[in-house]
Each structure stands twice: as structure tokens, then as C-alpha cells.
C-alpha atoms as a PDB file:
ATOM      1  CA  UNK A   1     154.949 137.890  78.639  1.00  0.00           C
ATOM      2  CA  UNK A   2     155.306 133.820  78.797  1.00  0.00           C
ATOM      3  CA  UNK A   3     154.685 134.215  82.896  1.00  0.00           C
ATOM      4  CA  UNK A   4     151.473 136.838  82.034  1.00  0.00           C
ATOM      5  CA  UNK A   5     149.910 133.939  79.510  1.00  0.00           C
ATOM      6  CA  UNK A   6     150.888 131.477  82.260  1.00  0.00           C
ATOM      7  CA  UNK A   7     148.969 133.028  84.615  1.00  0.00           C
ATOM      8  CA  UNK A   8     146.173 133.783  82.573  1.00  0.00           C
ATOM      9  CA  UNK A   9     145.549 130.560  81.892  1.00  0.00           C
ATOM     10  CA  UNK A  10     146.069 129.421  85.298  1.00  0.00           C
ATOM     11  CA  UNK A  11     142.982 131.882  86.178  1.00  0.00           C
ATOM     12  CA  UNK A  12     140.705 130.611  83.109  1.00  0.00           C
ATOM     13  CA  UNK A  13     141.830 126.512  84.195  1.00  0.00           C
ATOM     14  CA  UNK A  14     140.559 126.981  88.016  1.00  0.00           C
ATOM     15  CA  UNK A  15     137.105 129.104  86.615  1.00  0.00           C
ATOM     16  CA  UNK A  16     136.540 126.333  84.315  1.00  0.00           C
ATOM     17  CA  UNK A  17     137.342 123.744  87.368  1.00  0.00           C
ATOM     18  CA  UNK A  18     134.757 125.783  89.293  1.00  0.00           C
ATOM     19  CA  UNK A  19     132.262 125.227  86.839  1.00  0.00           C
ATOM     20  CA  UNK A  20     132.643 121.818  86.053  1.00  0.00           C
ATOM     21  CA  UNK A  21     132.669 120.851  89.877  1.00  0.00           C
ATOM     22  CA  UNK A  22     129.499 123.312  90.939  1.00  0.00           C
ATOM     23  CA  UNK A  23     127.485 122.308  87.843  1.00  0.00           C
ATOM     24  CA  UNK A  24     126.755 118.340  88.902  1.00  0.00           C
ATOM     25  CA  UNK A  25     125.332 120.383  92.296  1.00  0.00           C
ATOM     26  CA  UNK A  26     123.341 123.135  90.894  1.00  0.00           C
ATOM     27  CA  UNK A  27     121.798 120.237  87.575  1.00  0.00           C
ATOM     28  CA  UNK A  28     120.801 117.971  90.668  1.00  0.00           C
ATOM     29  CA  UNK A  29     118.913 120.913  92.485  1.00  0.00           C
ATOM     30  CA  UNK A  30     117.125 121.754  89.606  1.00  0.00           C
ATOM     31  CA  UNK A  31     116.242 118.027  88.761  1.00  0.00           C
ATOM     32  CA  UNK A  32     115.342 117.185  91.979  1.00  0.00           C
ATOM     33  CA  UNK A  33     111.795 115.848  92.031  1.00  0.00           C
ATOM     34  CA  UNK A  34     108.725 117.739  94.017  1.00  0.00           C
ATOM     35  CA  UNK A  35     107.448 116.137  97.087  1.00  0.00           C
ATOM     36  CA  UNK A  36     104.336 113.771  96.218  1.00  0.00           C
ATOM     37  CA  UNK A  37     102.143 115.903  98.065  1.00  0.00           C
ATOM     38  CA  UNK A  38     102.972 119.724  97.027  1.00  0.00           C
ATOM     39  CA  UNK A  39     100.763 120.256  94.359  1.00  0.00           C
ATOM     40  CA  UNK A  40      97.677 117.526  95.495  1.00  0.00           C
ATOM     41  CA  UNK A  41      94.432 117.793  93.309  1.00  0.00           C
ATOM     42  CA  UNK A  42      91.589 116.066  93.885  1.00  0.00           C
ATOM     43  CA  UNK A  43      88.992 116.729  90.924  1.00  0.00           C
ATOM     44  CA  UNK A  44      85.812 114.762  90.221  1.00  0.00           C
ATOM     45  CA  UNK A  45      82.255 114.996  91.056  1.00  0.00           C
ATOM     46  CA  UNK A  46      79.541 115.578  93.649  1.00  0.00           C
ATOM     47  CA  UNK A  47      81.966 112.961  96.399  1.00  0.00           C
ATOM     48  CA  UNK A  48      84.819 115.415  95.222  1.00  0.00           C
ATOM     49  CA  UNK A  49      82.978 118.490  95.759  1.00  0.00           C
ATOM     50  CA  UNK A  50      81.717 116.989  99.626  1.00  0.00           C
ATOM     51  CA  UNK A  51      78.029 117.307  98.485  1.00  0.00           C
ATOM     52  CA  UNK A  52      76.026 117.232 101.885  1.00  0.00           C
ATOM     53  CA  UNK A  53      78.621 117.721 104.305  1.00  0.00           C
ATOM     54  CA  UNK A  54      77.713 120.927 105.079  1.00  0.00           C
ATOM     55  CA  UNK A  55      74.857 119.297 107.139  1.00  0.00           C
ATOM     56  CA  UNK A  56      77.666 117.965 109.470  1.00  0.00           C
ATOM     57  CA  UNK A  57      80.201 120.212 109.515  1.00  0.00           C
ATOM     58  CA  UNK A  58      78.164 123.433 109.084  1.00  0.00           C
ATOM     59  CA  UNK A  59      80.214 124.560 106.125  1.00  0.00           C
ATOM     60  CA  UNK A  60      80.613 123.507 103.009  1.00  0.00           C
ATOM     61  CA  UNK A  61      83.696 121.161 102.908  1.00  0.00           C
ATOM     62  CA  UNK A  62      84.907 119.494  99.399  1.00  0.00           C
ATOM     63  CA  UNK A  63      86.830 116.161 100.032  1.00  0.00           C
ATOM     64  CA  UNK A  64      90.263 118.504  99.046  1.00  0.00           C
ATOM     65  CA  UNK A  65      89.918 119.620 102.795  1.00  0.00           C
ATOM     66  CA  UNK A  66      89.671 116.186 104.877  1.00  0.00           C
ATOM     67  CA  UNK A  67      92.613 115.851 102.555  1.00  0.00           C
ATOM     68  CA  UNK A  68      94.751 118.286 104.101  1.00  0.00           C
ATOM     69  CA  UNK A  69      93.354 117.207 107.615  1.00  0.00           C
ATOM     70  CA  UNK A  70      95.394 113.564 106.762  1.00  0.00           C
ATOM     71  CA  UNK A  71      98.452 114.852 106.638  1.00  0.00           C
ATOM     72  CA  UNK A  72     100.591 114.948 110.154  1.00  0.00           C
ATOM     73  CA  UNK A  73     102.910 117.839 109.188  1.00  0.00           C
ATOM     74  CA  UNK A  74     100.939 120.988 107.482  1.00  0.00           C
ATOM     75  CA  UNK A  75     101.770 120.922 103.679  1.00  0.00           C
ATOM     76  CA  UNK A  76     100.583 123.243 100.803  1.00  0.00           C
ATOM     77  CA  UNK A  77      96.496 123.229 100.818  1.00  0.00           C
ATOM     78  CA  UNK A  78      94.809 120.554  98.090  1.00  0.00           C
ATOM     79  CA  UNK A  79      93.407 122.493  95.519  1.00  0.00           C
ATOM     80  CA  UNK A  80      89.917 121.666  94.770  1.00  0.00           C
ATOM     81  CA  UNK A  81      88.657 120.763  91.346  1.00  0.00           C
ATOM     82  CA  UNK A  82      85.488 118.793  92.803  1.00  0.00           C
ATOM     83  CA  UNK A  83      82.145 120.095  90.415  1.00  0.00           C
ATOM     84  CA  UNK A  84      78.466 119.387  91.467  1.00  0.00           C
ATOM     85  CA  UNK A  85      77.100 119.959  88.212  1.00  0.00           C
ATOM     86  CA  UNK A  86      79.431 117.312  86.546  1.00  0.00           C
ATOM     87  CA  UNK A  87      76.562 115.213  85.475  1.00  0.00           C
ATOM     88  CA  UNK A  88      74.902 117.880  83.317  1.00  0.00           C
ATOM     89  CA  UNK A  89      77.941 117.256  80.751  1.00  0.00           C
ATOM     90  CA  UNK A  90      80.166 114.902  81.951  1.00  0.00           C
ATOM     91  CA  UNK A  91      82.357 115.115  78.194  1.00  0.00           C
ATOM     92  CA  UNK A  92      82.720 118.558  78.653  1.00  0.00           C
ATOM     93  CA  UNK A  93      82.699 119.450  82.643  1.00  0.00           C
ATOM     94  CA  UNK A  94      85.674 116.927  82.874  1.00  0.00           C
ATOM     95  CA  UNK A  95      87.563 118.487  79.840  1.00  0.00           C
ATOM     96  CA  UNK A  96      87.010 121.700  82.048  1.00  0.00           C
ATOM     97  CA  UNK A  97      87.890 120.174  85.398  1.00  0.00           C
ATOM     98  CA  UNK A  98      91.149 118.361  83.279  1.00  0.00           C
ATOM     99  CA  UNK A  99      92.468 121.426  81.942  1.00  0.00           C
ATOM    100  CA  UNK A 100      92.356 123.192  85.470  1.00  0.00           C
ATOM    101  CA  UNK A 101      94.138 120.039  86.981  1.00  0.00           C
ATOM    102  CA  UNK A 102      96.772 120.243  83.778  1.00  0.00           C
ATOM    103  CA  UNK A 103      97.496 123.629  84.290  1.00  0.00           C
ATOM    104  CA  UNK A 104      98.216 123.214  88.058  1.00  0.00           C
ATOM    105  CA  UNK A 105     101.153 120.318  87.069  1.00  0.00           C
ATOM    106  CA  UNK A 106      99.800 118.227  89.994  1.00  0.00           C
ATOM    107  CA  UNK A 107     102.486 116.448  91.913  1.00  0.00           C
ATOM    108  CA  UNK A 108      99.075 114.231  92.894  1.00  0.00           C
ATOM    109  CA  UNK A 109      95.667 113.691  91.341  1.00  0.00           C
ATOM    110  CA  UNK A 110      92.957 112.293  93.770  1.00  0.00           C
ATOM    111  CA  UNK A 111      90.184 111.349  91.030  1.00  0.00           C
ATOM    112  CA  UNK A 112      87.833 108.980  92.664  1.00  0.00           C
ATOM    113  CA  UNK A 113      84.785 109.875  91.319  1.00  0.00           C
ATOM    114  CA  UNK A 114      85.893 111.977  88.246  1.00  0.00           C
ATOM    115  CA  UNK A 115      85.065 108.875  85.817  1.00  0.00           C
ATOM    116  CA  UNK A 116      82.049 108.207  87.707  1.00  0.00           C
ATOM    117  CA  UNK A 117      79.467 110.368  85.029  1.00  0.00           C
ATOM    118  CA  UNK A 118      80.767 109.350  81.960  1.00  0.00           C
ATOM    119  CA  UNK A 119      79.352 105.933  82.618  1.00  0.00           C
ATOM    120  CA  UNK A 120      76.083 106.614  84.993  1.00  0.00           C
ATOM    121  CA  UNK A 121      74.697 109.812  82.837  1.00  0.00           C
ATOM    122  CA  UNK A 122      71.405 109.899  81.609  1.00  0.00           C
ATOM    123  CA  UNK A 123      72.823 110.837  77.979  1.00  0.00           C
ATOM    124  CA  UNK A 124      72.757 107.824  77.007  1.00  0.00           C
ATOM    125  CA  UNK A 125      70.647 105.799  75.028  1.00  0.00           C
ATOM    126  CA  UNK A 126      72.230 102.673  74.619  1.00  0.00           C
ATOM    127  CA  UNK A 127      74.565 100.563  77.066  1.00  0.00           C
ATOM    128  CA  UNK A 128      77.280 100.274  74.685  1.00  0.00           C
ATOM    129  CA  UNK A 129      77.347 104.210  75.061  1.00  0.00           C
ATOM    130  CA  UNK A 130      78.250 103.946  78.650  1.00  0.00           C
ATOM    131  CA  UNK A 131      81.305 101.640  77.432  1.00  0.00           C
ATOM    132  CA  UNK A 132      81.996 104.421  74.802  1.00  0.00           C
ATOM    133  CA  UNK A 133      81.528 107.587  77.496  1.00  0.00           C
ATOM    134  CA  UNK A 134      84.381 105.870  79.991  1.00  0.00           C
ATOM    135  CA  UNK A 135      87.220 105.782  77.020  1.00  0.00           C
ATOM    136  CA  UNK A 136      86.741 108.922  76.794  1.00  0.00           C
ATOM    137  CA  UNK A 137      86.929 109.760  80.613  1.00  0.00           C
ATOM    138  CA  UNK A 138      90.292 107.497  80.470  1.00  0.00           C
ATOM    139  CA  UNK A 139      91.687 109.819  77.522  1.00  0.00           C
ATOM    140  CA  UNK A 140      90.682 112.363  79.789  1.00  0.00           C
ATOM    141  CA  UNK A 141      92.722 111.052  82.144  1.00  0.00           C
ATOM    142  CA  UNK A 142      95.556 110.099  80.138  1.00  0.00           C
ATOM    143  CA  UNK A 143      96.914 113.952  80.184  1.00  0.00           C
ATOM    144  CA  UNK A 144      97.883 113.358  83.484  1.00  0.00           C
ATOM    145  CA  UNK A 145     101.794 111.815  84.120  1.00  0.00           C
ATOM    146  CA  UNK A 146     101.976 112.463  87.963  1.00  0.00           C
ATOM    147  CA  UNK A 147     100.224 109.450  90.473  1.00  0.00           C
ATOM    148  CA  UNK A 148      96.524 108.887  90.340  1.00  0.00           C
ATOM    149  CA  UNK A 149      93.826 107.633  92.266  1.00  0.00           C
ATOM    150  CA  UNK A 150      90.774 106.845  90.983  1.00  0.00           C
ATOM    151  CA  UNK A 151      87.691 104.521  91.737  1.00  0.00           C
ATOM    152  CA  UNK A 152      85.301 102.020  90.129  1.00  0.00           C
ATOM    153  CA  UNK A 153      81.861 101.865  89.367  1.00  0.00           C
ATOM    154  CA  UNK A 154      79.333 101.248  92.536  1.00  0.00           C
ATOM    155  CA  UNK A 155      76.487 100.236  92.434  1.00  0.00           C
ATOM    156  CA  UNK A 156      73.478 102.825  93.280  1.00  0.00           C
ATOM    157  CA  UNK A 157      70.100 101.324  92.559  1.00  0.00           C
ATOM    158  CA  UNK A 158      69.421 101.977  95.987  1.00  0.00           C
ATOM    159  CA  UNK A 159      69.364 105.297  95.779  1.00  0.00           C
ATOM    160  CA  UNK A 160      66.592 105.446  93.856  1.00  0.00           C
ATOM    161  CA  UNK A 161      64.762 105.155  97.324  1.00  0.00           C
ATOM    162  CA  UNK A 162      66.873 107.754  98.588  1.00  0.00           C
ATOM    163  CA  UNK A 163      65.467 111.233  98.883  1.00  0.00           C
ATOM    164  CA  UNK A 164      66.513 114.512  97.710  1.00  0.00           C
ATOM    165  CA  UNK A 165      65.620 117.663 100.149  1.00  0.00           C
ATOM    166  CA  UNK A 166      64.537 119.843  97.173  1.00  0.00           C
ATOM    167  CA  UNK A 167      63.672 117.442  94.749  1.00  0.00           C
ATOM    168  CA  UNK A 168      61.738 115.620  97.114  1.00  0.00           C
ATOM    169  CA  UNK A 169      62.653 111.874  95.622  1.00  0.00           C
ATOM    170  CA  UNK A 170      65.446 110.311  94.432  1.00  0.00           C
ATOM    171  CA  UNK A 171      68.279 112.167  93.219  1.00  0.00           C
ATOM    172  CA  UNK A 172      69.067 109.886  90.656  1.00  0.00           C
ATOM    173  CA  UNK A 173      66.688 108.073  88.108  1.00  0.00           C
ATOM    174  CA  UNK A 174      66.533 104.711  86.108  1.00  0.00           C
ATOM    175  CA  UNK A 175      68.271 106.012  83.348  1.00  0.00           C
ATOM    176  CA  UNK A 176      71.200 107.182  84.982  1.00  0.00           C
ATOM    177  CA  UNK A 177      72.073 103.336  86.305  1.00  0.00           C
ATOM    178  CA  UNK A 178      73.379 100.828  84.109  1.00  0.00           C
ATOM    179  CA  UNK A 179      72.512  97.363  83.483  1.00  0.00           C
ATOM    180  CA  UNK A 180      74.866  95.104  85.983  1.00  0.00           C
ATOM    181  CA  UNK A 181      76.432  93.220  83.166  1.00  0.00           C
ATOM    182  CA  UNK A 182      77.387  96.989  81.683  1.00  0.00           C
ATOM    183  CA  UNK A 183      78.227  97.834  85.245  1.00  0.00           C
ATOM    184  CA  UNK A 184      80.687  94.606  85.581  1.00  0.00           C
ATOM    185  CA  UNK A 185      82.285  95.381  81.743  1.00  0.00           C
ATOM    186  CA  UNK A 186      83.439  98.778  83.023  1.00  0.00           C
ATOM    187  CA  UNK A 187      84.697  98.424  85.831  1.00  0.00           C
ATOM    188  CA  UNK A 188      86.686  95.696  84.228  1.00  0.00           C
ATOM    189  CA  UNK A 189      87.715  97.945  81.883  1.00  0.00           C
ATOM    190  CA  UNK A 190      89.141 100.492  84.383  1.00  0.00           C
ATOM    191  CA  UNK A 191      90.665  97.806  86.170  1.00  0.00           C
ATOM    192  CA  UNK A 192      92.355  96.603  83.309  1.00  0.00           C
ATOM    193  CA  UNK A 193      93.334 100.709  82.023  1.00  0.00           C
ATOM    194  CA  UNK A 194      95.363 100.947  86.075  1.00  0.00           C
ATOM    195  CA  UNK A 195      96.733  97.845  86.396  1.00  0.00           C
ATOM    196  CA  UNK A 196      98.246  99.112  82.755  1.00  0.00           C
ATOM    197  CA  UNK A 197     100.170 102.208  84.726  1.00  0.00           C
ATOM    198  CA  UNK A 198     102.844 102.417  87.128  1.00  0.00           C
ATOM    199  CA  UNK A 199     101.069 105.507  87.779  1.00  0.00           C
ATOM    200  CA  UNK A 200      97.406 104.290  89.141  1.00  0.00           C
ATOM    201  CA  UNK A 201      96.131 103.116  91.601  1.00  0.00           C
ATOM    202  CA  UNK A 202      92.439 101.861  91.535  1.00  0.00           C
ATOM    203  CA  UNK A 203      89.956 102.215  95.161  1.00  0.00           C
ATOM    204  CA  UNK A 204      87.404  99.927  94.989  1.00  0.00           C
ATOM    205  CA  UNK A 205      84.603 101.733  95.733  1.00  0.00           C
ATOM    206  CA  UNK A 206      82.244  99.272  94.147  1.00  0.00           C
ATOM    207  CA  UNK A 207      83.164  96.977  96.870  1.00  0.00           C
ATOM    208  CA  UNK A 208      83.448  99.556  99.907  1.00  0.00           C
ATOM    209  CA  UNK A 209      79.487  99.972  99.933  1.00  0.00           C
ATOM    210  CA  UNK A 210      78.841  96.547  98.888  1.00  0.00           C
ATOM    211  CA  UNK A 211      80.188  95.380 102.278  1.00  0.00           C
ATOM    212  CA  UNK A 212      78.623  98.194 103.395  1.00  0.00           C
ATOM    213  CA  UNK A 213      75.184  97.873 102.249  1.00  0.00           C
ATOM    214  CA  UNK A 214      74.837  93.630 103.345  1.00  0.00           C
ATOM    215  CA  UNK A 215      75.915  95.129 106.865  1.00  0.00           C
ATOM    216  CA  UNK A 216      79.123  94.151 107.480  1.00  0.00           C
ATOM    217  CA  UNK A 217      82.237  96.026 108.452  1.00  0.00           C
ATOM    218  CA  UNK A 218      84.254  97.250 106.268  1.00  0.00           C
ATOM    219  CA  UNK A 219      88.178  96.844 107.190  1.00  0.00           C
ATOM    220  CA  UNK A 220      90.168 100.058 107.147  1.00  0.00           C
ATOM    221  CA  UNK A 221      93.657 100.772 107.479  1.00  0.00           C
ATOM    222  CA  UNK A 222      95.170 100.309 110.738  1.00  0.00           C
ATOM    223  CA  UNK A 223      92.642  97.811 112.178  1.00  0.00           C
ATOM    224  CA  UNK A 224      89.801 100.428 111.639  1.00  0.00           C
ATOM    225  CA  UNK A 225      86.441  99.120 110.686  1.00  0.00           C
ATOM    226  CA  UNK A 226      83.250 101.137 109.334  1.00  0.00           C
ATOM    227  CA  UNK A 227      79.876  99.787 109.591  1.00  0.00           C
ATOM    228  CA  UNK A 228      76.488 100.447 109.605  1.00  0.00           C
ATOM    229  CA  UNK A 229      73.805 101.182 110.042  1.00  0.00           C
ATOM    230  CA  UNK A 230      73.319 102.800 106.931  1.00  0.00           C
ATOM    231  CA  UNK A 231      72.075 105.952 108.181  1.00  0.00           C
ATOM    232  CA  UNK A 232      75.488 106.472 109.313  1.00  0.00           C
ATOM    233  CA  UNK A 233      77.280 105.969 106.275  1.00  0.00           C
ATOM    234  CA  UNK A 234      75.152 107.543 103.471  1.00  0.00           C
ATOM    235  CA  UNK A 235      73.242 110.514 103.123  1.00  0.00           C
ATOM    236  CA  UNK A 236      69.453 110.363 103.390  1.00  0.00           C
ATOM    237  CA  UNK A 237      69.642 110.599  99.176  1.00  0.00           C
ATOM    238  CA  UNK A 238      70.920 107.009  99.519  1.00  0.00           C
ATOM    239  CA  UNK A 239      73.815 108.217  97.260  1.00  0.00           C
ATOM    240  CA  UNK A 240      76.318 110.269  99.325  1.00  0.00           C
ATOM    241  CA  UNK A 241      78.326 109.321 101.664  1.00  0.00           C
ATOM    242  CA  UNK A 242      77.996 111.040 105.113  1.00  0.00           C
ATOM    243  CA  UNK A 243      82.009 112.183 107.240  1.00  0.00           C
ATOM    244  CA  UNK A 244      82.893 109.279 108.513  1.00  0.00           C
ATOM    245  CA  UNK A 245      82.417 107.348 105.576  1.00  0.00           C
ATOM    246  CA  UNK A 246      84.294 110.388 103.730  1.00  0.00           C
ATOM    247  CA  UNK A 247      87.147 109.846 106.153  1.00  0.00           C
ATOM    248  CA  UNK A 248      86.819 106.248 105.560  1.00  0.00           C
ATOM    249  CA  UNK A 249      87.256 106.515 102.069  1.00  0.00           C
ATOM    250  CA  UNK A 250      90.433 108.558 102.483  1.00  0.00           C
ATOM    251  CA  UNK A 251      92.398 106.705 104.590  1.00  0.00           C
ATOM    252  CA  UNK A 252      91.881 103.738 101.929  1.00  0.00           C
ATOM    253  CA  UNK A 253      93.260 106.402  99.724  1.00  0.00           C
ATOM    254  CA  UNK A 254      95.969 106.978 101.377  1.00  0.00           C
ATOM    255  CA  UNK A 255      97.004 103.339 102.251  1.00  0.00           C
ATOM    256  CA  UNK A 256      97.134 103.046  98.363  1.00  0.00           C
ATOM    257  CA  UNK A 257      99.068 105.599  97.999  1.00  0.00           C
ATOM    258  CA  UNK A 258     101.322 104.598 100.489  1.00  0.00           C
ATOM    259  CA  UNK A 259     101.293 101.063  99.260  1.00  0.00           C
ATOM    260  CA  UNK A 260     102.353 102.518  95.595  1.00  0.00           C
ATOM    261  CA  UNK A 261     105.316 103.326  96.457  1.00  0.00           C
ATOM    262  CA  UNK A 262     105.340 106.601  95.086  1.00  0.00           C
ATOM    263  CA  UNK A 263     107.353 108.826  98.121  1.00  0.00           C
ATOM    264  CA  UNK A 264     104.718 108.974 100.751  1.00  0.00           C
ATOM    265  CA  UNK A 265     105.531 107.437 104.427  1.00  0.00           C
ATOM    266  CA  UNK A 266     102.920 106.167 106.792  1.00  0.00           C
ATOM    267  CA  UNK A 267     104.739 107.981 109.329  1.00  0.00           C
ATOM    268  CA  UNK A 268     103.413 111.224 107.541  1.00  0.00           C
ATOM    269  CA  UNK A 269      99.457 110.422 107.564  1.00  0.00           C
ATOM    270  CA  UNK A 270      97.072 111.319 110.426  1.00  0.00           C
ATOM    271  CA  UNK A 271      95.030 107.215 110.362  1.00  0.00           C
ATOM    272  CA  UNK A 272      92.855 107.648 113.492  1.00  0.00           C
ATOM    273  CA  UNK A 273      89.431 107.922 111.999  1.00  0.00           C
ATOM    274  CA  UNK A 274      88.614 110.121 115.402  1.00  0.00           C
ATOM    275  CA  UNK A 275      91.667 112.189 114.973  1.00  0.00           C
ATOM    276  CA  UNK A 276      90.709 113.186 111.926  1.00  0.00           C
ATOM    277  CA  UNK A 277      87.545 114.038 112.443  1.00  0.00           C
ATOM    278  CA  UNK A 278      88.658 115.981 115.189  1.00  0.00           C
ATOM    279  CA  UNK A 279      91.056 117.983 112.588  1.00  0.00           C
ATOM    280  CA  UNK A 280      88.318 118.696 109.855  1.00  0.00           C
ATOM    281  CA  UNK A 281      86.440 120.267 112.584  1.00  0.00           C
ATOM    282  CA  UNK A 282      89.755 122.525 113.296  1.00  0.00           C
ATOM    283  CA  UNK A 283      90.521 123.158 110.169  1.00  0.00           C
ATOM    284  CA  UNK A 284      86.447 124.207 109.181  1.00  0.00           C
ATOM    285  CA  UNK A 285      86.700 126.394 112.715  1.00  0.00           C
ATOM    286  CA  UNK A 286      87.014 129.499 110.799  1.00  0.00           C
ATOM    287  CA  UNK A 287      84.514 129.329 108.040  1.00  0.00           C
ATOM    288  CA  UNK A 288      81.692 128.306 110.692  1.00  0.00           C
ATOM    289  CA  UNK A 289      82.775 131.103 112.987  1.00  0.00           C
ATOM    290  CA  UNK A 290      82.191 133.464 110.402  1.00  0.00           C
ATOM    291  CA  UNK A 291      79.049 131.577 108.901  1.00  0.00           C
ATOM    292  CA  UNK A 292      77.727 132.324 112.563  1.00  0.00           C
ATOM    293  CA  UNK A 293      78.917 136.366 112.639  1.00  0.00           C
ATOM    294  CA  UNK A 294      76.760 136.385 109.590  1.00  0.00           C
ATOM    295  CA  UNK A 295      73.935 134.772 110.739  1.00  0.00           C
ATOM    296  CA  UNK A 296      73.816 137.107 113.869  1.00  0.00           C
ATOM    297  CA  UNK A 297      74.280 140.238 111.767  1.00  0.00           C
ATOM    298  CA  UNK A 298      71.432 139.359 109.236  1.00  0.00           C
ATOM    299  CA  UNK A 299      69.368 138.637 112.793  1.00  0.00           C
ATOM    300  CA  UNK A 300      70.128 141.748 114.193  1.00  0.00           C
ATOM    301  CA  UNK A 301      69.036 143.646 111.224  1.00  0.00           C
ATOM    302  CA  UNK A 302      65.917 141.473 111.161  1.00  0.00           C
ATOM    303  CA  UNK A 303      65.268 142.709 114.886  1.00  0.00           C
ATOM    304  CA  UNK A 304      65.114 146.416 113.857  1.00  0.00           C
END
């Protein structure tokens, strides 16, 4: 009886020893952290959605897919929260666009232009409003825990010469701009809101087409430079920036990023403004092959 309980308790000592030395393993597989870039959002506005690049690249392409052209190694596909008609309700459009990007548990949030209408819309009627609209695009963006990029506040008076292929003028209008003083406040306000996280990193966008738009080169990762002229950078609305300035954009992204510290390697981004322009175009292959079977089905029915 003694050597049955002996054994028995033998048996129960070396499961419990089995336990206690697999559990450390199995609790540090489960904690172990995802990879910065597999669950990447990038959520904003019109730059966000790749407004106009369909003239270059035949299809439309949000900025989610030059994105996944930076990377050197494939890795899961950017999801794309970028919304065109963010201005109509910027309050409520990024509430929408936030709860997607929630939902998804984002190991990454791109956001460059996501506060960008919650300062520029025509809603309001008073500057102090503009000041009022950005807190809440930073509470907004205070749901988020993972990384984040955002940007600053440009200025766009010039695009009020731009002009708009269906509107046939500018695509923005007085209202929408605000005073420079204004202007200056909030972007000192969202500098002060990142340089508050751990978390955020700020792109300087305002200063991007400032160099831009006195004509001089802007320096880009990697010894790159981007200049003018200007036809080459922005859209003919004066507003939107054309590919390369796109891709220009997101290597400055990702040099942030990398500079953050927050897991990703140099080693693991595609820099070479050429190369990856050259990968866009592979990755868009598919969707212009079969924007061009449809275009030669709808002419052959034409012809009959």
C-alpha cells in the first residue's frame, strides 16, 4: 500500500514538474508581441485614399498600397481606411474611419492626413473652432495604443489656383484655409500632443512642400532628394501630391519609423525611390490588366 501511495505521488510530482517547467514556454508564446508591421493601417483622408493617382498608375491606388510596395520581404497587405469624402464631416467620418482602425487592433497606424479636416473644414465659423475641431481629432486619436504616424498642418493657399477636372476651379475655397497665425497654433499643438507619446511620431508635412514650393530639394532618406518643378510634385488641383512625391512622403515615413525605435530594421524597407516605383507598378499589374479586359469587352460590344 505505502509503495502504491509512493508511486502515486511520484507520478503526480513529475506531472506537476512538467507543468511548472512547460508553462514559462507556452506564457512567453502567448505574450510574445506581433511584428510592427502585421496589422499596418493607414487611415486618413483624400492623401490616404491616393486621390489622383489613378491618372498615373491607371488604377486607383490608396497610399495603403505604395505601403506594401516598401517593404523588402512580402508581409500581410495594409488595410486601407483612407476616405475621400472625409471633409464633408470630418467629426463624424473620422469616428467612422477610428472605429474601423480600433476594431482591426493595428500593430501600426499610418495617419498622416487623418487630422488634416478637423482643422481646414469649411464648418467653421470662427478660428478658435479650428483649435477646438483638432482636440477632438487628437481624442480621436487617443483610442489608439499601437505606434502612430501622423502629420502637421501645410499650408495650401496655393491651391486655390489649382484646378479641379469636374469642378473646373479650385478644389478648395477660402473658407476651408486658416489664418497663418491659426495655422502656426495648431500645428504647435500637435507637435506638442507627439512629442507627449512614446508612441508618435510627427512628419512634417508643413515643411516637405514648403521646401518644395520655394524650389528647392527636399532631402530624403538615403541621400534621395525631390524637387521640382511643381508640376511634378502636385497634382494640377495644386493640392495633391502626384507618385513620386507619394513615394517621397513614405520613405520619410518610414525613416521615422525606423528612427522610433519601435521593431522595424532598415534592412527590411525597399528606399530606392525608382525601385519603388518600379514595385507599385508590379503590384497595380493586375488591376490594370483587368481594367484593360474591360475596356476591350465594353468596345467590342460597342462595335456590334
Amino acid at each position: 500500500m505505502n509503495r502504491t501511495l509512493s508511486l502515486l505521488l511520484l507520478v503526480t510530482l513529475s506531472a506537476v514538474s512538467v507543468c511548472w517547467t512547460s508553462a514559462p514556454a507556452a506564457r512567453a508564446q502567448e505574450s510574445a508581441p506581433p511584428a510592427l508591421t502585421e496589422r499596418v493601417v493607414v487611415m486618413g483622408a483624400s492623401l490616404s485614399a491616393g486621390l489622383g493617382l489613378c491618372k498615373e498608375l491607371e488604377v486607383a491606388t490608396p497610399f495603403a498600397r505604395l505601403v506594401d510596395a516598401a517593404w523588402v520581404d512580402p508581409q500581410p497587405e495594409t488595410l486601407n481606411l483612407g476616405f475621400n469624402p472625409f471633409f464633408l464631416s470630418p467629426r463624424y467620418n473620422g469616428r467612422m474611419l477610428m472605429d474601423q482602425a480600433v476594431a482591426h487592433d493595428p500593430t501600426l497606424v499610418i495617419a498622416a492626413d487623418f487630422l488634416f479636416w478637423y482643422g481646414m473644414s469649411f464648418h467653421w465659423d470662427r478660428e478658435q473652432d479650428r483649435l477646438q475641431g483638432l482636440e477632438a481629432g487628437l481624442r480621436e486619436l487617443e483610442r489608439l495604443s499601437c505606434p502612430i504616424v501622423i502629420g502637421d498642418y501645410p499650408d495650401i493657399r496655393r491651391a486655390l489656383q489649382g484646378r479641379h477636372e469636374i469642378l473646373k476651379g479650385p478644389i478648395v475655397f477660402p473658407s476651408m484655409i486658416p489664418d497663418e497665425s491659426t495655422r502656426a497654433a495648431m500645428n504647435a499643438r500637435v507637435r506638442e500632443w507627439a512629442a507627449e507619446r512614446d508612441h508618435v511620431v510627427l512628419v512634417p508635412i508643413s515643411g516637405f512642400l514648403e521646401a518644395l514650393g520655394q524650389g528647392e530639394p527636399m532631402l530624403l532618406p538615403h541621400g534621395q532628394t525631390l524637387e521640382g518643378p511643381m508640376d511634378r510634385i502636385l497634382q494640377v488641383d495644386l493640392l495633391h501630391p502626384k507618385l513620386d512625391a507619394c513615394l517621397a512622403l513614405l520613405v520619410t515615413v518610414m525613416d521615422q519609423v525606423v528612427r522610433a525605435d519601435w521593431g522595424l530594421r532598415e534592412e527590411q524597407v525597399r528606399w530606392s525611390l525608382p525601385e519603388l516605383r518600379a514595385q507599385v507598378f508590379r503590384l497595380t499589374e493586375p488591376k490594370r490588366e483587368a481594367a484593360l479586359a474591360r475596356r476591350r469587352y465594353r468596345a467590342e460590344l460597342a462595335g456590334r
